[in-house]
PDB file of N, CA and C in Angstrom:
ATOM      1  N   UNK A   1     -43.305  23.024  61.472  1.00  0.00           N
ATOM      2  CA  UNK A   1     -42.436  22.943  62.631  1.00  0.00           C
ATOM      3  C   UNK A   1     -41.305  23.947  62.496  1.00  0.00           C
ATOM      4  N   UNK A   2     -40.769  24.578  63.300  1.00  0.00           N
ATOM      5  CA  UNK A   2     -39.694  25.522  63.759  1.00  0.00           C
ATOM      6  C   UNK A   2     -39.130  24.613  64.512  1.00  0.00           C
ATOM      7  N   UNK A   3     -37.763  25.395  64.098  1.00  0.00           N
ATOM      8  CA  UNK A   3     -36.501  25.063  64.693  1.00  0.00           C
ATOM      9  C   UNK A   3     -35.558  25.520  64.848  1.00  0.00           C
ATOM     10  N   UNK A   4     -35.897  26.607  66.390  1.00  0.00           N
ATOM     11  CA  UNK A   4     -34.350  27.674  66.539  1.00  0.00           C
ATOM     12  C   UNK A   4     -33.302  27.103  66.856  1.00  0.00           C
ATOM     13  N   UNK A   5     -32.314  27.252  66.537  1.00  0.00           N
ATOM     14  CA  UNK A   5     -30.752  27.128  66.815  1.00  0.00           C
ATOM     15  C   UNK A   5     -29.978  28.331  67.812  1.00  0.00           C
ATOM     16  N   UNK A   6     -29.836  27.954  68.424  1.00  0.00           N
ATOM     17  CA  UNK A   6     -29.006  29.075  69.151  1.00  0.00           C
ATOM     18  C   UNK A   6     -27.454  28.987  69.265  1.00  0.00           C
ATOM     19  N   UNK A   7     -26.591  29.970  68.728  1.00  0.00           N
ATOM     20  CA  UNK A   7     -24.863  30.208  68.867  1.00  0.00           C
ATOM     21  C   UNK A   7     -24.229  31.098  69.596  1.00  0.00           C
ATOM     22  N   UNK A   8     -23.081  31.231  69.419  1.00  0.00           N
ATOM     23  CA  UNK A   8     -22.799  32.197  70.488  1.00  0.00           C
ATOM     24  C   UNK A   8     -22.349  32.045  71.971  1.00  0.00           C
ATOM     25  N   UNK A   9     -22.675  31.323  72.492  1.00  0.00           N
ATOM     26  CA  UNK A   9     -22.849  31.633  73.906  1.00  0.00           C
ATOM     27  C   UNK A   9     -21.301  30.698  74.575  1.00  0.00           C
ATOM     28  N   UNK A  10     -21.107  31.011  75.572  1.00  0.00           N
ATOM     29  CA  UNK A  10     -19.355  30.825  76.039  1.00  0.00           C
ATOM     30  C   UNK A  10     -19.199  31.553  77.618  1.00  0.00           C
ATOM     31  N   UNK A  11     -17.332  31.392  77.525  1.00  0.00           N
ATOM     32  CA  UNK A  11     -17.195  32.200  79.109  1.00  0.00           C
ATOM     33  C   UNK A  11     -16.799  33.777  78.534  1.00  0.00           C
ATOM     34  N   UNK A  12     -17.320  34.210  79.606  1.00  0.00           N
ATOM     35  CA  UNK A  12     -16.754  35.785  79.019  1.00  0.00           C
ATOM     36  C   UNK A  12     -16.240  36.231  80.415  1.00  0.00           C
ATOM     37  N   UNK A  13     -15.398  37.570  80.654  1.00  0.00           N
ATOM     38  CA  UNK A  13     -15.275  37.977  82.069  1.00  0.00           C
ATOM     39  C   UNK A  13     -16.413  39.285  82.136  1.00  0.00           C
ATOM     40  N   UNK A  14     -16.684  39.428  83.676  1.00  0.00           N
ATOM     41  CA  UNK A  14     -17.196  40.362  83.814  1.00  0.00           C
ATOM     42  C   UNK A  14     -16.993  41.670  83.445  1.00  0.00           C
ATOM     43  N   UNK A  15     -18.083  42.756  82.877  1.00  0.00           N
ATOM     44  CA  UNK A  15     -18.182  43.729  81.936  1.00  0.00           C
ATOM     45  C   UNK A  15     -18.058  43.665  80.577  1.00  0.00           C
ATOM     46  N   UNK A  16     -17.748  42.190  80.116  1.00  0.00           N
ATOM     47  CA  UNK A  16     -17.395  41.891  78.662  1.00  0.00           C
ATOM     48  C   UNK A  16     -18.827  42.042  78.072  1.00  0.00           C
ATOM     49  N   UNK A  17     -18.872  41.578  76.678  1.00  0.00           N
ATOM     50  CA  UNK A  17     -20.122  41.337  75.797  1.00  0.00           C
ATOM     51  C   UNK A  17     -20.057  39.993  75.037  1.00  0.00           C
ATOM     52  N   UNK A  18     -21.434  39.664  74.660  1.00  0.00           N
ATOM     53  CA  UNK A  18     -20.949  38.897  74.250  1.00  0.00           C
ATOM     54  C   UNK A  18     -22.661  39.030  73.285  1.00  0.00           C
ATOM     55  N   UNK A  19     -22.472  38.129  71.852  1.00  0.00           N
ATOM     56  CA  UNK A  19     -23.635  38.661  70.775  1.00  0.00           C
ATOM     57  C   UNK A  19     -24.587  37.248  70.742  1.00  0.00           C
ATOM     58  N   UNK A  20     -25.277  36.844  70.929  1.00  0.00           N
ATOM     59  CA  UNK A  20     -26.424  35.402  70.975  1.00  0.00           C
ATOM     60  C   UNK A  20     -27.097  35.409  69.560  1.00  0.00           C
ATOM     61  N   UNK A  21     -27.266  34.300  68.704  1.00  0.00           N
ATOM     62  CA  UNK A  21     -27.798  34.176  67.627  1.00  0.00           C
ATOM     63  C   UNK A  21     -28.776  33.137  67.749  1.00  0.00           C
ATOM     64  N   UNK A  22     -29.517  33.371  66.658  1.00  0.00           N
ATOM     65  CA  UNK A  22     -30.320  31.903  66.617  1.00  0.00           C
ATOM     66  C   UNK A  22     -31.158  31.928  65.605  1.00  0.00           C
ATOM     67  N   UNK A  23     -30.826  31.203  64.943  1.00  0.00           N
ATOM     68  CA  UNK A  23     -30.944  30.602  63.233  1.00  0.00           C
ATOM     69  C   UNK A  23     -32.863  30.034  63.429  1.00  0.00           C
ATOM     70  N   UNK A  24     -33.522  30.264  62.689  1.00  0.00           N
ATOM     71  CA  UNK A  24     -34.976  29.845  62.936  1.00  0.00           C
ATOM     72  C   UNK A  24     -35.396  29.028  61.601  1.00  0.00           C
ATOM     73  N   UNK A  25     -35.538  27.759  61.514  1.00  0.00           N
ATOM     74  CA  UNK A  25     -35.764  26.954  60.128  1.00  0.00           C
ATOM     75  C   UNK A  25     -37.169  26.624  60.061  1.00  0.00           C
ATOM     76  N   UNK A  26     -37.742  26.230  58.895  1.00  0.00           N
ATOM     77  CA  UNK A  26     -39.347  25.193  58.840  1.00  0.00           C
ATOM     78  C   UNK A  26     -39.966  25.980  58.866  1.00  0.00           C
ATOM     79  N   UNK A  27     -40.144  27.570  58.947  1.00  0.00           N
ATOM     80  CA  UNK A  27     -41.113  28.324  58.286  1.00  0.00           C
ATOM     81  C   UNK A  27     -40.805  30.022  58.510  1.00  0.00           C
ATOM     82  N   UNK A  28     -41.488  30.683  57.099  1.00  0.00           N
ATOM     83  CA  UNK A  28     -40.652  31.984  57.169  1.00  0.00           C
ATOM     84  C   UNK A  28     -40.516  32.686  57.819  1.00  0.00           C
ATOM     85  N   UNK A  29     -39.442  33.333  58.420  1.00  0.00           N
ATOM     86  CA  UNK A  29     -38.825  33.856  59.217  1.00  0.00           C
ATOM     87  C   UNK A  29     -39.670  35.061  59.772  1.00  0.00           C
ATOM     88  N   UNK A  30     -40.120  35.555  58.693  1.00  0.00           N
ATOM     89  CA  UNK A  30     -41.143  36.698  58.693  1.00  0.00           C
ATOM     90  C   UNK A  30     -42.053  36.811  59.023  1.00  0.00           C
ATOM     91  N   UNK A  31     -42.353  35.939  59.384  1.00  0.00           N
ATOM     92  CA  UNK A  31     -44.339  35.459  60.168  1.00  0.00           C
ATOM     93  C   UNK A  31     -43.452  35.167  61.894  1.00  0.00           C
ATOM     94  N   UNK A  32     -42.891  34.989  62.139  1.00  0.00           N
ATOM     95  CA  UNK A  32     -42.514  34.581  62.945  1.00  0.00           C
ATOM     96  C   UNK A  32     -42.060  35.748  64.318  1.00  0.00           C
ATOM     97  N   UNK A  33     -42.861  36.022  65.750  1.00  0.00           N
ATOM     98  CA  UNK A  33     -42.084  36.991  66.578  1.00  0.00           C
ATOM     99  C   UNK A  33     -41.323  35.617  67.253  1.00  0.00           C
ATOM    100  N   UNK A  34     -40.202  36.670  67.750  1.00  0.00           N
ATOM    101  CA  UNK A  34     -38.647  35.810  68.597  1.00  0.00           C
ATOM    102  C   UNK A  34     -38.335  36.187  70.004  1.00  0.00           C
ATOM    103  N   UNK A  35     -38.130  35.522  70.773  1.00  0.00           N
ATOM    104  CA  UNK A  35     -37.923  36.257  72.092  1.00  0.00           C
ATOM    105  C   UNK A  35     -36.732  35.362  72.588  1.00  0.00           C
ATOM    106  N   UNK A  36     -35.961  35.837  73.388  1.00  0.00           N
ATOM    107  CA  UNK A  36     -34.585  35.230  74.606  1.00  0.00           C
ATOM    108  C   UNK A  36     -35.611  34.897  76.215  1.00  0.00           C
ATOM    109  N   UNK A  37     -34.875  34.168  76.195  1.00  0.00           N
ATOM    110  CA  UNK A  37     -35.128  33.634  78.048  1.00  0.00           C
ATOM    111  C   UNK A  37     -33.743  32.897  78.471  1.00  0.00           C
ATOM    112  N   UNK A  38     -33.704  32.909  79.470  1.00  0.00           N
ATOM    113  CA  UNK A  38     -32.758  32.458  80.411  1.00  0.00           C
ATOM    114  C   UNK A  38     -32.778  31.930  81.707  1.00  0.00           C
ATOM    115  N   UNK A  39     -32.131  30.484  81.375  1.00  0.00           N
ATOM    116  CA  UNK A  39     -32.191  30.219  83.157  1.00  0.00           C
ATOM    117  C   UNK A  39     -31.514  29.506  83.574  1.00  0.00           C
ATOM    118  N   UNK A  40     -30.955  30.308  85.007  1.00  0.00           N
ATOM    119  CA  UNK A  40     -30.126  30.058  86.474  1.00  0.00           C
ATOM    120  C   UNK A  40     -30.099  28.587  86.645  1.00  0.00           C
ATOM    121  N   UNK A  41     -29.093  27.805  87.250  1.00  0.00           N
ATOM    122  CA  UNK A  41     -29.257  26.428  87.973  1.00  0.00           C
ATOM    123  C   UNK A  41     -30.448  26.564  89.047  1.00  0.00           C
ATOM    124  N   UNK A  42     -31.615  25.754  89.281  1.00  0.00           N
ATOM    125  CA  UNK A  42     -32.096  26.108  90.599  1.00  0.00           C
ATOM    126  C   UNK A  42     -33.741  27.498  90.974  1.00  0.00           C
ATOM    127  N   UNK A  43     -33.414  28.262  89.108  1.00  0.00           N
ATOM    128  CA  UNK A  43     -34.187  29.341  89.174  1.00  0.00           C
ATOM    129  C   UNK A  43     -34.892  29.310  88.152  1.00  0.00           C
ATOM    130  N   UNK A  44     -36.478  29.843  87.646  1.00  0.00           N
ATOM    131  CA  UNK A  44     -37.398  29.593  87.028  1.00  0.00           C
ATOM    132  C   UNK A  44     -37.038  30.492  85.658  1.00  0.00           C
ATOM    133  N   UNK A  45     -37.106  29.766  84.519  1.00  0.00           N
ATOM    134  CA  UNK A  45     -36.896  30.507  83.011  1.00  0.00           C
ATOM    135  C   UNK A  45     -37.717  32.115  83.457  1.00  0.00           C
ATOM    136  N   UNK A  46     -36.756  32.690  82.999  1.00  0.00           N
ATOM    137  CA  UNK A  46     -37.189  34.419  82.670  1.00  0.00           C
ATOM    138  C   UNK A  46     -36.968  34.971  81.527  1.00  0.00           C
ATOM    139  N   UNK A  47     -37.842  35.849  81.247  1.00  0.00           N
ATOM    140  CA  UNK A  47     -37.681  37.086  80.020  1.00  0.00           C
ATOM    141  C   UNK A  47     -36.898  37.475  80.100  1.00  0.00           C
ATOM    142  N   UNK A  48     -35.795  37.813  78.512  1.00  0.00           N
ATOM    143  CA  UNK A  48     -35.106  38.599  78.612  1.00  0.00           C
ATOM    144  C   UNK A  48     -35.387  39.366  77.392  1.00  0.00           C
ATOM    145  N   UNK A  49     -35.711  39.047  76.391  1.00  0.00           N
ATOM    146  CA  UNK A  49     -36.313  40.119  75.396  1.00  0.00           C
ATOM    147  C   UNK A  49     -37.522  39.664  74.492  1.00  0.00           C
ATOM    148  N   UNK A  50     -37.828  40.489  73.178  1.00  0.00           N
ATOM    149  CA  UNK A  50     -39.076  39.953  72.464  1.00  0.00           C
ATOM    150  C   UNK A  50     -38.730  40.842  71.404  1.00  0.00           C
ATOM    151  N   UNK A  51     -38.668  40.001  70.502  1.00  0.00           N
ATOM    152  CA  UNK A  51     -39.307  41.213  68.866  1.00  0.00           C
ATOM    153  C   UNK A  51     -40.411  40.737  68.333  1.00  0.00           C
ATOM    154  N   UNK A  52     -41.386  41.117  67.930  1.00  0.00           N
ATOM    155  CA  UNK A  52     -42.237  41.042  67.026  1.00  0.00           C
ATOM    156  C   UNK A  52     -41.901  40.358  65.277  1.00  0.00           C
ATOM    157  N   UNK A  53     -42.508  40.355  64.853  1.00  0.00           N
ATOM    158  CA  UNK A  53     -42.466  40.210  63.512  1.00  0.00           C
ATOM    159  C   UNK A  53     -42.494  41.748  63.051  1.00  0.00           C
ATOM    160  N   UNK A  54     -41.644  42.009  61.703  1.00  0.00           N
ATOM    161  CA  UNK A  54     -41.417  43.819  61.386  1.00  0.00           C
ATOM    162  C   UNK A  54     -40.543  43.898  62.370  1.00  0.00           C
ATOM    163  N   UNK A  55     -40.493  43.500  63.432  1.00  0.00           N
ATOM    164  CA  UNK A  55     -39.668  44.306  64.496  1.00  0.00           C
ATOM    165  C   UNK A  55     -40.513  45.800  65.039  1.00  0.00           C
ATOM    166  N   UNK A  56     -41.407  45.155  64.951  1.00  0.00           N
ATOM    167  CA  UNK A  56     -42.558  46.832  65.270  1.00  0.00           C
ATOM    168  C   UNK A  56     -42.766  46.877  66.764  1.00  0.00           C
ATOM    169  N   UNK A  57     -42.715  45.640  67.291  1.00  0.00           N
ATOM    170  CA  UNK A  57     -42.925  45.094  69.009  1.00  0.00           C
ATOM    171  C   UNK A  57     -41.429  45.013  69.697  1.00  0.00           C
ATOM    172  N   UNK A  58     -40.636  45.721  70.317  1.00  0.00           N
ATOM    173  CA  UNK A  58     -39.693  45.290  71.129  1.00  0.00           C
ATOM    174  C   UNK A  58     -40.043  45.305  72.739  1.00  0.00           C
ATOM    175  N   UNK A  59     -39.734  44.488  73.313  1.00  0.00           N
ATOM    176  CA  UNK A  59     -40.194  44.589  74.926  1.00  0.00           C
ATOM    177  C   UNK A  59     -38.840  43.801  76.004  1.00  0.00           C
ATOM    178  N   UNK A  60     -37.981  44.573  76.635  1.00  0.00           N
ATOM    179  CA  UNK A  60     -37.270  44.477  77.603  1.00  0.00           C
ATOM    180  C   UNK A  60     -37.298  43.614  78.730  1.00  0.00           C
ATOM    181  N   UNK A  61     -37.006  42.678  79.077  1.00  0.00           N
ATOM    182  CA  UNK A  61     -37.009  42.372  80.377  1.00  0.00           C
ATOM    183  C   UNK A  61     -35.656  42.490  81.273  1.00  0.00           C
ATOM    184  N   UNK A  62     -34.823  42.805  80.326  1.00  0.00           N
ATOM    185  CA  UNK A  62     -33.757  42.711  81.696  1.00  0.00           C
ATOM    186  C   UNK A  62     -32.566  44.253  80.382  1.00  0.00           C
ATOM    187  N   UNK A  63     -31.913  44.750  81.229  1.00  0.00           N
ATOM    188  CA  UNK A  63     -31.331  46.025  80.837  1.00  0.00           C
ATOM    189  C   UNK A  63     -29.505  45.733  80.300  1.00  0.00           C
ATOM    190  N   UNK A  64     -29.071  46.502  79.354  1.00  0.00           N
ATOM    191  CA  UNK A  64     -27.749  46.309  78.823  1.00  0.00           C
ATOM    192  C   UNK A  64     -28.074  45.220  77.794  1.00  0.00           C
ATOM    193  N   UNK A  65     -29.337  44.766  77.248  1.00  0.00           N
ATOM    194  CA  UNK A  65     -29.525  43.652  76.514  1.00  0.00           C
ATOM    195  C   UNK A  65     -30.240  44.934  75.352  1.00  0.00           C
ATOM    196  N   UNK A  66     -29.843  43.811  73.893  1.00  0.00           N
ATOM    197  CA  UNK A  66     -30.628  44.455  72.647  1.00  0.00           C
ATOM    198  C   UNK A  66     -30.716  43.499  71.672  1.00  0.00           C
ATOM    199  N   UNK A  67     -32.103  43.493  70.823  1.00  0.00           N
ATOM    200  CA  UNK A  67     -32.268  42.306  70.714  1.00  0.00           C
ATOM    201  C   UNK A  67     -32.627  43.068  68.907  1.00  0.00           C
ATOM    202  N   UNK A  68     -32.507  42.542  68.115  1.00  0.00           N
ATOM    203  CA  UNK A  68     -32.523  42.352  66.552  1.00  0.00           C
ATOM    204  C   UNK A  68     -32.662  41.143  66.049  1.00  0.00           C
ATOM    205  N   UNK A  69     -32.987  41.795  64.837  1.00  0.00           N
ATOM    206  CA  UNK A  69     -33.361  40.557  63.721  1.00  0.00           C
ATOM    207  C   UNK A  69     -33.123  41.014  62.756  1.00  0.00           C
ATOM    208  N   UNK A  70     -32.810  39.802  61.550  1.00  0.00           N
ATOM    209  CA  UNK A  70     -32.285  39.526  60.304  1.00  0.00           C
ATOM    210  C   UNK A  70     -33.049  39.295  59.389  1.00  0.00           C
ATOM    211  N   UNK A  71     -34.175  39.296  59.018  1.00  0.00           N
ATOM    212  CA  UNK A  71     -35.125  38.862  58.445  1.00  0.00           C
ATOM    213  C   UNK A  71     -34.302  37.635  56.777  1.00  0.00           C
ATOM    214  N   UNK A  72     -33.422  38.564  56.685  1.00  0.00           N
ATOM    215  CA  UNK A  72     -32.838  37.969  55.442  1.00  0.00           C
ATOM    216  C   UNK A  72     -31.661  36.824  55.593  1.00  0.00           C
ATOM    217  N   UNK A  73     -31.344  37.048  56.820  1.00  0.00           N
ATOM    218  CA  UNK A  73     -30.929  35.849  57.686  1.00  0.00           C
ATOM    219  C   UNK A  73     -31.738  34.704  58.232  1.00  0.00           C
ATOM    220  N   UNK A  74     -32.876  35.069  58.500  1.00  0.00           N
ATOM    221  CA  UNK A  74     -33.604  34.088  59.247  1.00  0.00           C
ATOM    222  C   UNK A  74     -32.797  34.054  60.849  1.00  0.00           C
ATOM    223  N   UNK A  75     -32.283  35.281  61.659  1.00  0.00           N
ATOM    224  CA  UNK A  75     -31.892  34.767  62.114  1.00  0.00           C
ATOM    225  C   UNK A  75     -32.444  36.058  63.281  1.00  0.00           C
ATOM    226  N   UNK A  76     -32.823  35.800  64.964  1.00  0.00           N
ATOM    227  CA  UNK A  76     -32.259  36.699  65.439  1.00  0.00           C
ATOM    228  C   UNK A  76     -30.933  37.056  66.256  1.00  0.00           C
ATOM    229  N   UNK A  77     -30.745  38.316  66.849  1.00  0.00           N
ATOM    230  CA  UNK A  77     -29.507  38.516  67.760  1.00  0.00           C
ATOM    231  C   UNK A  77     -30.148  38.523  69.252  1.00  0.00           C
ATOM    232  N   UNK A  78     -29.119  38.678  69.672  1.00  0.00           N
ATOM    233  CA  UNK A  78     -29.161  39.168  71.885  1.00  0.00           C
ATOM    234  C   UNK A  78     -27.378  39.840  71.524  1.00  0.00           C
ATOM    235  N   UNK A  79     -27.112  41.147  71.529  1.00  0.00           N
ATOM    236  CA  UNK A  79     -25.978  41.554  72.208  1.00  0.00           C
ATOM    237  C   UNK A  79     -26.405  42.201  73.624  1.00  0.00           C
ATOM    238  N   UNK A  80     -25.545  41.596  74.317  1.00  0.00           N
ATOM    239  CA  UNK A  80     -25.452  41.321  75.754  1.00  0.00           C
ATOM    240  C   UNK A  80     -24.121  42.489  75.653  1.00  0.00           C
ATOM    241  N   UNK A  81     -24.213  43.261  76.595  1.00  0.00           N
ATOM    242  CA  UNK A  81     -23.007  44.339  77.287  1.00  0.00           C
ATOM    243  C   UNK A  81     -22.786  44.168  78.625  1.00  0.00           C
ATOM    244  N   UNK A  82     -21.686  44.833  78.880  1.00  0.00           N
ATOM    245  CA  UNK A  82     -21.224  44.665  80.756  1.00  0.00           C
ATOM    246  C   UNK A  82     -21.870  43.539  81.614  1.00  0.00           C
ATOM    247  N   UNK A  83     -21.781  42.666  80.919  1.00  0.00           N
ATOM    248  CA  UNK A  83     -22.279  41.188  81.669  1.00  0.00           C
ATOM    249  C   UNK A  83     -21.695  41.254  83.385  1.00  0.00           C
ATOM    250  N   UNK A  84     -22.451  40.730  84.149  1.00  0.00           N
ATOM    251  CA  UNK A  84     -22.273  40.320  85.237  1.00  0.00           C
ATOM    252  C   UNK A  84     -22.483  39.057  85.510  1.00  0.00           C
ATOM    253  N   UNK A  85     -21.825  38.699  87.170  1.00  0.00           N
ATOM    254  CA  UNK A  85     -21.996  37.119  86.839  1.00  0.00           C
ATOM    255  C   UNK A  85     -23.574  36.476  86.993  1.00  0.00           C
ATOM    256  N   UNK A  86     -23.654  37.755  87.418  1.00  0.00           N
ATOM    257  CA  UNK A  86     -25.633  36.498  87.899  1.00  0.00           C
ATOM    258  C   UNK A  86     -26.398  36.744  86.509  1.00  0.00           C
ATOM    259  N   UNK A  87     -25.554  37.183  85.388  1.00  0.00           N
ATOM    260  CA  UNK A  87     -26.071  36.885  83.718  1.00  0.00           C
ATOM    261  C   UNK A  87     -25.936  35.543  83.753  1.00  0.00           C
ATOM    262  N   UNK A  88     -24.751  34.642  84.382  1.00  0.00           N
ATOM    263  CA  UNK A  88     -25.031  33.421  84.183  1.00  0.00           C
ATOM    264  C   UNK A  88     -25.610  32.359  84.042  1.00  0.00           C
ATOM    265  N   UNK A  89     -26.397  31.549  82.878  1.00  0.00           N
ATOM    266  CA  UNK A  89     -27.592  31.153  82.697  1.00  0.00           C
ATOM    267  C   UNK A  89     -27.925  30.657  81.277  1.00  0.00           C
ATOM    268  N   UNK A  90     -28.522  29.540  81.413  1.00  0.00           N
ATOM    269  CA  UNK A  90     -28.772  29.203  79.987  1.00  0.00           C
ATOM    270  C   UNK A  90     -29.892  29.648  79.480  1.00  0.00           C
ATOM    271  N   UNK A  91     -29.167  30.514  77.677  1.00  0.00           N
ATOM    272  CA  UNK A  91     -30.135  31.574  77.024  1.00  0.00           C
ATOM    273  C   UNK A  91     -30.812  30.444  76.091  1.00  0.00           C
ATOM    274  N   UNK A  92     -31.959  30.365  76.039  1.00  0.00           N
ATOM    275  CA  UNK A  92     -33.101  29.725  75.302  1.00  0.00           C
ATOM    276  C   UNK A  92     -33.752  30.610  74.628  1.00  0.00           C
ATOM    277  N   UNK A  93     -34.015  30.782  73.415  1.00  0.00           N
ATOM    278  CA  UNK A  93     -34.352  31.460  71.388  1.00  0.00           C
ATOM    279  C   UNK A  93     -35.926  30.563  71.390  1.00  0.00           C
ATOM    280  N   UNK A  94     -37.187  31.317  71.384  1.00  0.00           N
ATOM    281  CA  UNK A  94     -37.752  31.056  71.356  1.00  0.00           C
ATOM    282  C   UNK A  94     -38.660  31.770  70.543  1.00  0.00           C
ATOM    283  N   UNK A  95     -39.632  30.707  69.152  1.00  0.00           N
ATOM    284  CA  UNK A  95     -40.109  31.539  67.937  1.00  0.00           C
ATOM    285  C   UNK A  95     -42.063  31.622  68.406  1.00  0.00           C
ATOM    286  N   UNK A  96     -42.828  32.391  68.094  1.00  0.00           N
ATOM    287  CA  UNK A  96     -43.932  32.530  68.447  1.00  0.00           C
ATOM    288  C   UNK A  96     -44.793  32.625  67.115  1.00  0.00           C
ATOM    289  N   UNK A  97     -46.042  32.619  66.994  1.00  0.00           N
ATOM    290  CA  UNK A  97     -46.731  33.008  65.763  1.00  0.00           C
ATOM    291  C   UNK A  97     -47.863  34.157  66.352  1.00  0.00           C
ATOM    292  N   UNK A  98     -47.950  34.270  67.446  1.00  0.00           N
ATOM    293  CA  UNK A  98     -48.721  35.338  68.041  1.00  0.00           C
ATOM    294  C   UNK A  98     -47.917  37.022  67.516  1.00  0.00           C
ATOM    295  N   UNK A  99     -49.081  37.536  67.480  1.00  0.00           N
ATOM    296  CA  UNK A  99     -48.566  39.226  66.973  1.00  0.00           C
ATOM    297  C   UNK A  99     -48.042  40.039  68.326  1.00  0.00           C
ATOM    298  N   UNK A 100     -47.492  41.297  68.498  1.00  0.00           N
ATOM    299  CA  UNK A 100     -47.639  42.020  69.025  1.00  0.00           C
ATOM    300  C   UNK A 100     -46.619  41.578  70.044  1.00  0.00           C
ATOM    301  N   UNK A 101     -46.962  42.278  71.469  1.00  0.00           N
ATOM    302  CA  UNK A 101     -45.967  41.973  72.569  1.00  0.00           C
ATOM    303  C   UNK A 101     -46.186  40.572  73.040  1.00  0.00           C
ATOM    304  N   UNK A 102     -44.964  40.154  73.195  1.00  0.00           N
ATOM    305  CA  UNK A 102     -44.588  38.726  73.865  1.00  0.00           C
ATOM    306  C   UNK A 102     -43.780  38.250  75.113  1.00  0.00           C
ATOM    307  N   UNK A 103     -44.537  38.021  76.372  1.00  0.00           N
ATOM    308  CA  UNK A 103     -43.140  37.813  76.954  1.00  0.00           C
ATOM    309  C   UNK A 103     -43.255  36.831  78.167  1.00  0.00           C
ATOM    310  N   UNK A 104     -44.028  36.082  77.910  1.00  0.00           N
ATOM    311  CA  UNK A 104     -44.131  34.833  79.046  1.00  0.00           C
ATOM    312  C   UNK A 104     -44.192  33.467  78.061  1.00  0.00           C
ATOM    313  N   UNK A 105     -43.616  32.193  78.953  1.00  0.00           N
ATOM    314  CA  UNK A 105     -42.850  31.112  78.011  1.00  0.00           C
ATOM    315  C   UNK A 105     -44.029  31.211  77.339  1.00  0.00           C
ATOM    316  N   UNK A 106     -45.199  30.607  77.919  1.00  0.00           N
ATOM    317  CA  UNK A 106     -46.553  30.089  77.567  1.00  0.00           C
ATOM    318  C   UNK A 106     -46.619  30.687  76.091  1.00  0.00           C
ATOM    319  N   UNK A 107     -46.449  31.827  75.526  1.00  0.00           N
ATOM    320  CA  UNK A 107     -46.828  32.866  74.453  1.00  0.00           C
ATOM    321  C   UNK A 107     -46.353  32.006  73.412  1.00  0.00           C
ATOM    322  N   UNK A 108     -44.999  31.263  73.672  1.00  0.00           N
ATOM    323  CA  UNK A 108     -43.730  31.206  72.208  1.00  0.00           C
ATOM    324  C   UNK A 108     -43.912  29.427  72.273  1.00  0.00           C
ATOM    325  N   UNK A 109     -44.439  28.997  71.160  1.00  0.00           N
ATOM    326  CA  UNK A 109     -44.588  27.887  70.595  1.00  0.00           C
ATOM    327  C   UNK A 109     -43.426  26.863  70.550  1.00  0.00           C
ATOM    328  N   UNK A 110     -41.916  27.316  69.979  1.00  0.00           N
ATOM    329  CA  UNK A 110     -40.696  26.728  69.938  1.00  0.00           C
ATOM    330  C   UNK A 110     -40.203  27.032  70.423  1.00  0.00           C
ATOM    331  N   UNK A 111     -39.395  26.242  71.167  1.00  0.00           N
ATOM    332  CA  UNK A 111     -37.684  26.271  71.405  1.00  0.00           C
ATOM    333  C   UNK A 111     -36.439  25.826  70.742  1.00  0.00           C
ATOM    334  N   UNK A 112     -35.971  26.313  71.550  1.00  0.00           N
ATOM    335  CA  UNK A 112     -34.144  26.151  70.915  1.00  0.00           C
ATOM    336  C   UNK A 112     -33.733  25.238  72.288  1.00  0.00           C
ATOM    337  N   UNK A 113     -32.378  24.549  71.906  1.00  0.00           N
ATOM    338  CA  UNK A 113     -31.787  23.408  72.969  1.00  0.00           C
ATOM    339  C   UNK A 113     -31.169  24.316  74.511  1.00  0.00           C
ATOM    340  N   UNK A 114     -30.950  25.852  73.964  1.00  0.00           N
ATOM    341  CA  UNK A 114     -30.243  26.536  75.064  1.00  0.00           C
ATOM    342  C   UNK A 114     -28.548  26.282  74.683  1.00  0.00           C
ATOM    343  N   UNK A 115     -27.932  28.093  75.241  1.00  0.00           N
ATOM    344  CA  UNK A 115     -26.131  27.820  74.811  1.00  0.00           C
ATOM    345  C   UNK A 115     -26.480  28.999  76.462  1.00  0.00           C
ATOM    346  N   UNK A 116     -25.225  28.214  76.658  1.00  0.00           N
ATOM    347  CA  UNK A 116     -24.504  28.380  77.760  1.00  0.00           C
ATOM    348  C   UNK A 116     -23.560  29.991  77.836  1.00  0.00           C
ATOM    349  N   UNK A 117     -24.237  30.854  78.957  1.00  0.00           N
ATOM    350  CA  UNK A 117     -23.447  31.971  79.074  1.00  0.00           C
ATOM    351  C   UNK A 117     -22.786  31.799  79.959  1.00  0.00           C
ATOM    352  N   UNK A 118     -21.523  32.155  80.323  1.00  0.00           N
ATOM    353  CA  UNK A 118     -20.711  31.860  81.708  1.00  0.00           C
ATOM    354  C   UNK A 118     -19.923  33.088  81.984  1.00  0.00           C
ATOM    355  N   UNK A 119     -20.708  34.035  82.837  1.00  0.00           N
ATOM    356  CA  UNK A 119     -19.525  35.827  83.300  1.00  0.00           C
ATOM    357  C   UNK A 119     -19.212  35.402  84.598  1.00  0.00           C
ATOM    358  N   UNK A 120     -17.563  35.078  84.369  1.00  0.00           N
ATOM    359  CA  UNK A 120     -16.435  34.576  85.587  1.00  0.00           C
ATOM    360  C   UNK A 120     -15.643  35.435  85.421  1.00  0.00           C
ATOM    361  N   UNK A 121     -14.474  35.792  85.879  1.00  0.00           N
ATOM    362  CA  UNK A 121     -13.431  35.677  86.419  1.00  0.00           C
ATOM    363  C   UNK A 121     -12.202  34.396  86.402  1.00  0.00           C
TER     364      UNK A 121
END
């Protein structure tokens, strides 16, 4: 069993940044690809990034986002730049055992509980 943790997440103002973590426990980190999703009150979970295992696979879904990993952390990142408000949305850390590119929920086996981004004013 996996078990991402996700930190980080808060109010920020618009154009700020802000860095998303998420701690991955119950099996090595290293077998493991990671991806972000996010979702709106009202609107269907979306892609927002993917790493592979190695980090050999990165795949984009949404832009000003960059996504890393720690291997020696067990942990990955999301730094988020020039946030806007319709970033607003809960980011969900999700671990996969599939290789290669990843980027629909169906793919990623675990979740995380979701942390709260909020770009106000």
């Amino acid at each position: 069993q996996v078990r991402p943790v996700e930190s980080g997440g808060g109010l920020v103002q618009p154009g700020g940044s802000l860095r998303l973590s998420c701690a991955a426990s119950g099996r090595t980190f290293n077998t493991l690809g990671m991806g972000w999703f996010r979702q709106a009150p009202g609107s269907e979970r979306e892609f927002v990034a993917s790493i592979s295992r190695s980090a050999s696979s990165i795949l984009y879904g949404k832009g000003r986002f960059t996504i890393s990993r720690d291997d020696a952390k067990n942990t990955v990142y999301l730094q988020m730049n020039s946030l806007k408000p319709e970033d607003t949305a809960v980011y969900y850390c999700a671990a996969t055992s599939r290789v290669g590119y990843n980027s629909i929920p169906k793919e990623f086996d675990y979740w995380g509980q979701g942390t709260q981004v909020t770009v106000s004013s």
